[in-house]
Protein backbone atom coordinates (compact mmCIF):
# COMPACT_ATOMS: atom_id res chain seq x y z
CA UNK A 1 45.77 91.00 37.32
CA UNK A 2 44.86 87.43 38.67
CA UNK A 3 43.46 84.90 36.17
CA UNK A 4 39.26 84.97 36.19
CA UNK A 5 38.61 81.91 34.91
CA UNK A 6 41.19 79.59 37.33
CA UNK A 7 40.03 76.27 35.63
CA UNK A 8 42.24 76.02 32.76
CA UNK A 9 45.10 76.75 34.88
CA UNK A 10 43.73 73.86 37.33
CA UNK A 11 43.07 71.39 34.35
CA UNK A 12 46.66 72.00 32.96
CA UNK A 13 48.16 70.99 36.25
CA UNK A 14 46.56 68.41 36.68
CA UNK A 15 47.37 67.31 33.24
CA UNK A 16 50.60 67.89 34.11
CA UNK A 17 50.56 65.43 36.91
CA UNK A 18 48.40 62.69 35.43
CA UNK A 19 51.71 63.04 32.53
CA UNK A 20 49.12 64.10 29.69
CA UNK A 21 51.15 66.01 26.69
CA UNK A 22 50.13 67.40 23.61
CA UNK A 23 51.39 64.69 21.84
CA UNK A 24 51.06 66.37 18.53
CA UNK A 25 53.30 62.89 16.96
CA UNK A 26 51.02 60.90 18.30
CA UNK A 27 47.67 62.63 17.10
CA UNK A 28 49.10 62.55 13.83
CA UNK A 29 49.54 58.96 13.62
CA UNK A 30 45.87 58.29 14.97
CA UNK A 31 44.48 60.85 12.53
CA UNK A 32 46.37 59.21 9.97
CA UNK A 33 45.35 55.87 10.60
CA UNK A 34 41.68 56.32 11.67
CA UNK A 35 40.88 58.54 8.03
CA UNK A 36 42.56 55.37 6.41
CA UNK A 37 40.11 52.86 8.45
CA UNK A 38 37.19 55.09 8.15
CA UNK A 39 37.70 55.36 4.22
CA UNK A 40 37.65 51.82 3.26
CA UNK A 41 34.88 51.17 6.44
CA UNK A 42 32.78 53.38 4.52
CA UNK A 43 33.18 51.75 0.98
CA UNK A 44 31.82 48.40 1.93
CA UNK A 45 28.45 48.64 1.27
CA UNK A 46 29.70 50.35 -2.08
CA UNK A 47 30.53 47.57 -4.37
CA UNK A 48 32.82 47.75 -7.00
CA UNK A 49 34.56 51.17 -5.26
CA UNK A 50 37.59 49.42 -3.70
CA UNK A 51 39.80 52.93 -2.68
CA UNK A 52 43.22 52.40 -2.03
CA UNK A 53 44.89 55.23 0.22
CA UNK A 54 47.99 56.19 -1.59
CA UNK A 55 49.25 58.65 0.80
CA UNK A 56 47.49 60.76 4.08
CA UNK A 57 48.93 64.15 5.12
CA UNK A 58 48.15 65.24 8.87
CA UNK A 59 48.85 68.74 9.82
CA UNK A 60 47.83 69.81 13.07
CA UNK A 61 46.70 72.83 14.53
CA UNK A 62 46.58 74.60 11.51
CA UNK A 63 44.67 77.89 10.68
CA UNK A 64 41.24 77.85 9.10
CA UNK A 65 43.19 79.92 5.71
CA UNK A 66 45.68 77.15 5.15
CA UNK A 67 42.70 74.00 5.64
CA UNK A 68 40.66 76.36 2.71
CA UNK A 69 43.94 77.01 0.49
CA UNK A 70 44.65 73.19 0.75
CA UNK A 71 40.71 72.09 -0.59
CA UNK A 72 40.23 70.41 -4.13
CA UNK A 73 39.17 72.93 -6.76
CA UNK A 74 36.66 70.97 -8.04
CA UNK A 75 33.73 68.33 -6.46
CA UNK A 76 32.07 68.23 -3.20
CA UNK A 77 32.79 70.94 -0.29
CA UNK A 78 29.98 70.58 2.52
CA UNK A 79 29.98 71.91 6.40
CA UNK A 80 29.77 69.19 8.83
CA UNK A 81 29.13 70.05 12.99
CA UNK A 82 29.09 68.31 16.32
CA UNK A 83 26.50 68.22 18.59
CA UNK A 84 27.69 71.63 20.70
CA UNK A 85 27.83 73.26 17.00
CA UNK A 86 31.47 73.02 16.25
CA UNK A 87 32.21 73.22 12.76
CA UNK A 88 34.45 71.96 9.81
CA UNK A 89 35.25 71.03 6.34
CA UNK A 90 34.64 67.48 4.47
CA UNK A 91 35.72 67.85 0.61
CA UNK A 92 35.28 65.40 -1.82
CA UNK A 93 37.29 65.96 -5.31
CA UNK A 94 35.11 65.94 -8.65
CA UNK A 95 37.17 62.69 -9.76
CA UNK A 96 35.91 60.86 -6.51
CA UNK A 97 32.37 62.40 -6.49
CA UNK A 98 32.49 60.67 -10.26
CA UNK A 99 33.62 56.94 -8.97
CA UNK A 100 30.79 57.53 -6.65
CA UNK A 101 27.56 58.31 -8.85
CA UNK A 102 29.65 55.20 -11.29
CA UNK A 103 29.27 53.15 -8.71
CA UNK A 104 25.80 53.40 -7.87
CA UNK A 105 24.92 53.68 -11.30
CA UNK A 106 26.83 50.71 -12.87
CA UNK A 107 28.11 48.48 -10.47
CA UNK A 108 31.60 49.98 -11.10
CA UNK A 109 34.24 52.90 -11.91
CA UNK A 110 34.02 53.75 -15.32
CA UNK A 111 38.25 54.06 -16.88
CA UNK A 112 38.80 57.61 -17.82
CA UNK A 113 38.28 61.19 -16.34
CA UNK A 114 35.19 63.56 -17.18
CA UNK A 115 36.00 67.06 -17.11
CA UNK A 116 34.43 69.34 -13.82
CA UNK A 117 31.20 70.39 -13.40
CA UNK A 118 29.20 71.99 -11.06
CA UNK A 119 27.58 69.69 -8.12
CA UNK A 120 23.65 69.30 -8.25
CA UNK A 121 21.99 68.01 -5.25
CA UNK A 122 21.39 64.43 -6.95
CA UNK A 123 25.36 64.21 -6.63
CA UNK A 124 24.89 65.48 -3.37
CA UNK A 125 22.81 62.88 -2.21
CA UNK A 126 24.93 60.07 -3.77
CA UNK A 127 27.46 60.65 -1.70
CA UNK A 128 26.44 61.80 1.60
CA UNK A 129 25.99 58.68 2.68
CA UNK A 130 29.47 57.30 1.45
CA UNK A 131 30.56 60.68 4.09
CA UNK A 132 28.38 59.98 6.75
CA UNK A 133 29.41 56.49 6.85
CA UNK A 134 32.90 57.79 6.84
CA UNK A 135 32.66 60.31 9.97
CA UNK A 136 30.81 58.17 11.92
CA UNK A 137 33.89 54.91 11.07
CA UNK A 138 36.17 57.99 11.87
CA UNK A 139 34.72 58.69 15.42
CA UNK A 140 34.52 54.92 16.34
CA UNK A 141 38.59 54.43 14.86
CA UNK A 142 39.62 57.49 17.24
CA UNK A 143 37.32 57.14 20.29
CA UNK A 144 40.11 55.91 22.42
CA UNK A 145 42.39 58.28 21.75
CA UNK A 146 43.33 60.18 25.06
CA UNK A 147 44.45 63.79 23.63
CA UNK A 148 41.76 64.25 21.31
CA UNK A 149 40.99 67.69 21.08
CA UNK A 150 38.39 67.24 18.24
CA UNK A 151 34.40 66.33 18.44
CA UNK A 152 33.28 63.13 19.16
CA UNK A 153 31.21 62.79 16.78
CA UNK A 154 30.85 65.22 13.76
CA UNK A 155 27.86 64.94 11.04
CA UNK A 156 27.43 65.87 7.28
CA UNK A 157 25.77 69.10 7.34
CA UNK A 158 25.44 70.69 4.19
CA UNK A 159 26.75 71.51 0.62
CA UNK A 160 28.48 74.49 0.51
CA UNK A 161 28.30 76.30 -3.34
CA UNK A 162 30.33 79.90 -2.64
CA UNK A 163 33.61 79.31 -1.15
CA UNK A 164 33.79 82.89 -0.39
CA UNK A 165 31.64 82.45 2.67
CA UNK A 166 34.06 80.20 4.20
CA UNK A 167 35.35 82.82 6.46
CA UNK A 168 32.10 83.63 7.37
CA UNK A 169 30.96 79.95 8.18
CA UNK A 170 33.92 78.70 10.09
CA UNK A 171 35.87 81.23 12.79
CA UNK A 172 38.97 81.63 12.88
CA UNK A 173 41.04 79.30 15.34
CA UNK A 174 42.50 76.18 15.44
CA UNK A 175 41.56 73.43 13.15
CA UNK A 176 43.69 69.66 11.98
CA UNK A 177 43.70 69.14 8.43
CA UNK A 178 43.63 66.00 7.19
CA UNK A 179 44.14 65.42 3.12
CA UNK A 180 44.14 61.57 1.69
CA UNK A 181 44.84 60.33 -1.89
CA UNK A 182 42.72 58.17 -2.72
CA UNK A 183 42.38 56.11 -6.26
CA UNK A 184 38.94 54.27 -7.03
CA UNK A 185 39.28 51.18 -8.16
CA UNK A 186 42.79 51.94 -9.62
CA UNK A 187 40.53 54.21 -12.45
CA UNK A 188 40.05 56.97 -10.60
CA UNK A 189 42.25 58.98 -8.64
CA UNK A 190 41.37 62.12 -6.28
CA UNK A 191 41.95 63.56 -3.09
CA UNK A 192 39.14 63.36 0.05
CA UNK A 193 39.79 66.57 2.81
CA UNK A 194 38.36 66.76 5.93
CA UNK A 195 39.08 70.32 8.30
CA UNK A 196 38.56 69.65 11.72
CA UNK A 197 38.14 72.12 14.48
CA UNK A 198 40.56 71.34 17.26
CA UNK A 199 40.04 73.00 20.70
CA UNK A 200 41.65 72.34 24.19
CA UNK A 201 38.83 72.38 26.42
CA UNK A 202 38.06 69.25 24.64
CA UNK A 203 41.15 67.45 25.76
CA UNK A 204 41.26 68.93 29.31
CA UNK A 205 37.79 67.55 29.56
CA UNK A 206 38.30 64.05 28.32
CA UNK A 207 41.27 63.76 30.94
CA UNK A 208 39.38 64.93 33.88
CA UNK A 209 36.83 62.63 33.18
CA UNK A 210 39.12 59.55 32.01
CA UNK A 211 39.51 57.39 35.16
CA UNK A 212 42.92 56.25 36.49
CA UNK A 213 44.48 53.28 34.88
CA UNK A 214 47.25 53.21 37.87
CA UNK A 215 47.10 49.42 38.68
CA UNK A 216 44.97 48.64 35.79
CA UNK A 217 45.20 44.76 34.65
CA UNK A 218 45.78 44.67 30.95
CA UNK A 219 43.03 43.33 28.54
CA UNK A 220 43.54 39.93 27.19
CA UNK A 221 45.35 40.36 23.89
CA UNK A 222 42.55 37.58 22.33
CA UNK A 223 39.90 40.54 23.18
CA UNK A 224 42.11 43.19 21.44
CA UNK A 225 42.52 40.85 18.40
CA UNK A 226 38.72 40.13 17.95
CA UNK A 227 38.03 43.64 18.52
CA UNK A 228 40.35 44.73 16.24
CA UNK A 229 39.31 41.68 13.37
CA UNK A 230 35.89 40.59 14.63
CA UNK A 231 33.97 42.93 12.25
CA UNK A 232 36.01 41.37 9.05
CA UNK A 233 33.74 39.86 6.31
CA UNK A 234 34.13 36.41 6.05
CA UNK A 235 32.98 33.66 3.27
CA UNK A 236 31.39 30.30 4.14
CA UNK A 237 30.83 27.56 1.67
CA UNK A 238 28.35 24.91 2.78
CA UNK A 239 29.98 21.56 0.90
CA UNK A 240 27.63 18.89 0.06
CA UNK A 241 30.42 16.47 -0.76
CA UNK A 242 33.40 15.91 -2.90
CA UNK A 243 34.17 13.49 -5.91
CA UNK A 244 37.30 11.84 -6.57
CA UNK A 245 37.38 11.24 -10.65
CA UNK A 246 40.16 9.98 -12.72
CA UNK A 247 41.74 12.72 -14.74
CA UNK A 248 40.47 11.42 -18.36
CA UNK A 249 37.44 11.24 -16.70
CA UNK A 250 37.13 14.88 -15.48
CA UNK A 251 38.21 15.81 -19.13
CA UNK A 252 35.49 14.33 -21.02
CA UNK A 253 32.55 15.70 -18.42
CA UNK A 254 30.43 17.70 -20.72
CA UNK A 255 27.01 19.46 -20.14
CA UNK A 256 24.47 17.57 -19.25
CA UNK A 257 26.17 14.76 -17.63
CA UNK A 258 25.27 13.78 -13.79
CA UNK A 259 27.64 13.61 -10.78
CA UNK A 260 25.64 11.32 -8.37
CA UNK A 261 25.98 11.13 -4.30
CA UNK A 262 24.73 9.50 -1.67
CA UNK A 263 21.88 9.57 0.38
CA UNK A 264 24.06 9.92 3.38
CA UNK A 265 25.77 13.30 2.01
CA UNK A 266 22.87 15.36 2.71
CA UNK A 267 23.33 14.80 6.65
CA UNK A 268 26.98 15.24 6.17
CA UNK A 269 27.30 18.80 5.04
CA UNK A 270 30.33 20.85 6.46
CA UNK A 271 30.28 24.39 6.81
CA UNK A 272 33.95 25.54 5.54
CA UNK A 273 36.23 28.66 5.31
CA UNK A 274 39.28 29.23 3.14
CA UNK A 275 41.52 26.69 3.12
CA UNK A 276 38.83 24.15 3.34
CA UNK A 277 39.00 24.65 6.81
CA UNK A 278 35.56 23.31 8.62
CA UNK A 279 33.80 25.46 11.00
CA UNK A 280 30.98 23.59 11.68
CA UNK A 281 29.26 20.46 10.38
CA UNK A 282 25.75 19.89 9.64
CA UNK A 283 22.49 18.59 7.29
CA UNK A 284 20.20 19.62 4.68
CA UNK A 285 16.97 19.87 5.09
CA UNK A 286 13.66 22.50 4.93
CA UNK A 287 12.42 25.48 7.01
CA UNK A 288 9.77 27.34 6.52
CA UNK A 289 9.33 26.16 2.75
CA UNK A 290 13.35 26.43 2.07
CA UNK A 291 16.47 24.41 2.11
CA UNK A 292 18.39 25.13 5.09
CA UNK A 293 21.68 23.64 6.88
CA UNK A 294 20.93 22.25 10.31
CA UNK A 295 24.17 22.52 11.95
CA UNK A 296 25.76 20.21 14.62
CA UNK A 297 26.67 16.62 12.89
CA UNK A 298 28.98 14.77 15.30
CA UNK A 299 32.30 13.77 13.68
CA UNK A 300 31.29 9.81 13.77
CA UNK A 301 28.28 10.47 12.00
CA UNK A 302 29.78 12.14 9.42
CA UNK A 303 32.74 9.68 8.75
CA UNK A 304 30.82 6.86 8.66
CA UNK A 305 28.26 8.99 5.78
CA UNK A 306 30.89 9.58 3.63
CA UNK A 307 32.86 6.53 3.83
CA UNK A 308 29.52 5.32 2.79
CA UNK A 309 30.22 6.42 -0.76
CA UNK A 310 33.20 3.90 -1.60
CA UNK A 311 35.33 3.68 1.20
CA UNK A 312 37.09 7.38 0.49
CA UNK A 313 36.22 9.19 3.12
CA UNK A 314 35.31 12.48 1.72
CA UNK A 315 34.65 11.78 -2.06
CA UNK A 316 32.26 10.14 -3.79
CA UNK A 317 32.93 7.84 -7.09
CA UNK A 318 30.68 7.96 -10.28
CA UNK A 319 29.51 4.58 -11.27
CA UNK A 320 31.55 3.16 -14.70
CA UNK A 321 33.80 5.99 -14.71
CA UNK A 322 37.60 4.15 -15.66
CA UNK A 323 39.95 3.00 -12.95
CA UNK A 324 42.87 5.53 -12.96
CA UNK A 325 45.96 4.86 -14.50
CA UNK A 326 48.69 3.68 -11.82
CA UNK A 327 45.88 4.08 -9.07
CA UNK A 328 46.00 7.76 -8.89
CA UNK A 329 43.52 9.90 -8.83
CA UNK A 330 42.71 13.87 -9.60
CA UNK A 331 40.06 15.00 -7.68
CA UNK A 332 37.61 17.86 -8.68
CA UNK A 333 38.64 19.89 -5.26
CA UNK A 334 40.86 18.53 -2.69
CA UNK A 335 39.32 14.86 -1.36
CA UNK A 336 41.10 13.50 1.71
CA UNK A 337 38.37 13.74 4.33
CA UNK A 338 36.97 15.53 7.01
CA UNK A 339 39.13 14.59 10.34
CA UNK A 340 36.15 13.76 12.94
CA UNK A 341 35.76 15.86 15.68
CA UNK A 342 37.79 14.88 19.02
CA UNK A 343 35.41 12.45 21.43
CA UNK A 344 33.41 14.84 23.74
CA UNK A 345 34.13 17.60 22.29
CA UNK A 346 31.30 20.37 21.31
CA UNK A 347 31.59 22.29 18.44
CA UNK A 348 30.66 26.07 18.39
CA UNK A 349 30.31 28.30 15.85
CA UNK A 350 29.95 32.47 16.51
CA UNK A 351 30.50 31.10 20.17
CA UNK A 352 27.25 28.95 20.44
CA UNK A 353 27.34 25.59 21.31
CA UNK A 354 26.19 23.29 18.55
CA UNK A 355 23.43 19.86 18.79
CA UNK A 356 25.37 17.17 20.28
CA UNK A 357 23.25 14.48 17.80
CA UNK A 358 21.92 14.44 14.48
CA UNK A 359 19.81 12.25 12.88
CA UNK A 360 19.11 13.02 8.94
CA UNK A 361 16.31 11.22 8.97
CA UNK A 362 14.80 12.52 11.76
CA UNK A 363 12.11 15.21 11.83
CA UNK A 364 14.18 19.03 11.72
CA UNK A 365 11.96 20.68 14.16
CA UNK A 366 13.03 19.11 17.43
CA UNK A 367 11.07 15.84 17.14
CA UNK A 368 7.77 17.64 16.27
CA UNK A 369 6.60 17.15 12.86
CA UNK A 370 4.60 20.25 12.86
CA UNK A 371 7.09 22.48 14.11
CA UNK A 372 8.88 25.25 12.22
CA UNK A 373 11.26 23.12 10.61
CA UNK A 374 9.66 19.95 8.57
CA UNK A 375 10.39 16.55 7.96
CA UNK A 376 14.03 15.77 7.08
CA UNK A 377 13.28 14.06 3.77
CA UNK A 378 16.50 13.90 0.77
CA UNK A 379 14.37 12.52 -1.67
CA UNK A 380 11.81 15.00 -1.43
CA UNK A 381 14.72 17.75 -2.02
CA UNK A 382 16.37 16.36 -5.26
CA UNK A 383 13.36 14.14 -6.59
CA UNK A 384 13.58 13.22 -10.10
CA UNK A 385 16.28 14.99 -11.97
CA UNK A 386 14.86 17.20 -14.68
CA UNK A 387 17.59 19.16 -16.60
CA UNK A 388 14.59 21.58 -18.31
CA UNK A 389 13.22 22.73 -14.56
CA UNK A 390 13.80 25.76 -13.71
CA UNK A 391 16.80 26.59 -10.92
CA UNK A 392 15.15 27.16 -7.39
């Protein structure tokens, strides 16, 4: 009898001579390593939740009864489905679904396990967003991958309570299992499962559809990087400017005592990273009511501000503090300077192109004085110091 439906035959050949596999090593290391990415994706917004993934264990195409024998036996257990209602698993153990509610609760995992209970909706709803989160870093992590066989895209659908309908909910075919260890904070330590349904016609489609990288030029490895970095979090410190103090001197500072600077240190404001590496340099001054850094000090302008303050470029010197002994100096952090930047050069920052000139006493708003951005006035920022005035 002669094959009715011909195009599976047709998509496996030509598979077959585009030199797709079923690579079942290398879906296990992208399964493996997008869960990972997804989990600790998710947990940003979640402060004080820090997972660390002990361990993952991939198992492909496995059978629905093995993904529900290998399911915690306590928390969260909820269906989750694509768009062209394919379904699977998501489990959350009762230790994890704990860290969770902690979290949101108190700013942090409590030390300690509490003994299982049943899952209300209120748990529910604390984490499905912690899941969601999750699948969607998942589909993002393993959108590239050329065998996929799984969804796109697959959403948190709902808590399941009786287990015993699994076989009723899910049919039986093949699914990849994916179970990660995962400790909250180094308090809590559980295990997050996620079942999901596997099925060819998902990889023959993706490969008749892919178009032919024969010839291809490869991407710039500086585009891979910031792709694969470029959503990192990153800390700036705006510095106002450094003091250089003998060491006796720094000992003996006690509350209430005053570190003065220079007029010319509020246009010479750097923008730094770790490291005190600058990014950017800049001045202080008002918008819209509020202090703000105007950004794009030339190098020259800034040198000559802070060698203003003493001849240190970099640090400014309290008035009658004691000459250090042998003529060195500790500083409070690291003086030494900013290096000015190179002649004709433009700084940019988040690729933009910063001001060529900067004037701190010039009027922030362009030259207009009734534009967004006021008058560039010091004094009117620190004023007369008043040590019972409220911060801000």
């Amino acid at each position: 009898m002669s094959d009715p439906s011909p195009r599976p035959v047709l998509g496996r050949i030509a598979a077959a001579h585009a030199g797709v596999t079923s690579g079942k090593g290398n879906l296990s290391d992208t399964l493996n390593t997008g869960l990972t990415r997804a989990i600790r994706r998710a947990a940003l917004p979640f402060e004080g939740l820090l997972p660390q993934i002990t361990d993952v264990v991939v198992t492909c195409a496995t059978t629905l009864s093995k993904g529900v024998a290998a399911l915690p036996d306590h928390g969260l257990l909820a269906a989750m489905e694509d768009e062209e209602g394919r379904r699977g698993l998501i489990a959350l153990d009762n230790k994890l679904v704990d860290a969770l509610i902690e979290v949101q609760a108190t700013g942090r995992v409590e030390a300690g396990d509490l003994p299982p209970r049943p899952v209300t909706r209120i748990d529910e709803a604390l984490c499905r967003d912690f899941l969601d989160l999750m699948l969607s870093a998942f589909a993002k992590e393993t959108a590239t991958e050329a065998g996929r066989d799984w969804p796109d895209r697959m959403s948190y659908g709902s808590r399941i309570a009786d287990r015993t309908q699994l076989n009723l909910l899910l049919p039986e075919q093949g699914y990849h299992l994916l179970k990660a260890s995962v400790s909250a904070a180094g308090r809590k330590h559980g295990a997050l499962v996620l079942l999901l349904p596997a099925d060819a016609a998902i990889a023959r489609r993706r490969m008749l559809a892919a178009p032919s990288t024969k010839g291809a030029k490869p991407a710039d490895w500086s585009v891979r990087m910031m792709a694969a970095v470029g959503s990192a979090p990153m800390v700036l410190d705006a510095v106002l400017t450094r003091v250089t103090l003998p060491l006796g001197r720094v000992e003996a500072l006690a509350k209430g005592d005053l570190i003065p600077f220079q007029r010319a240190d509020l246009g010479a404001i750097t923008l730094e990273g770790e490291g005190e590496h600058v990014f950017a340099r800049g001045g202080l001054g008002q918008f819209e009511g509020n202090r703000a850094v105007r950004l794009g000090v030339p190098g020259a302008a800034v040198a000559g501000a802070r060698s203003a303050s003493g001849g240190v470029p970099g640090a400014t010197s309290m008035p009658g503090a004691a000459p250090p002994m042998g003529g060195r100096t500790t500083g409070i952090s690291a003086a030494g300077g900013l290096p000015p930047l190179a002649a004709g050069a433009a700084p940019t920052l988040a690729g933009l192109p910063l001001m060529a000139g900067f004037d701190p006493d010039a009027v922030m708003g362009g030259g207009d004085p009734n534009a967004l951005i006021g008058a560039f006035d010091p004094n009117a920022l620190m004023g007369g110091f008043d040590p019972d005035a409220p911060m801000g």
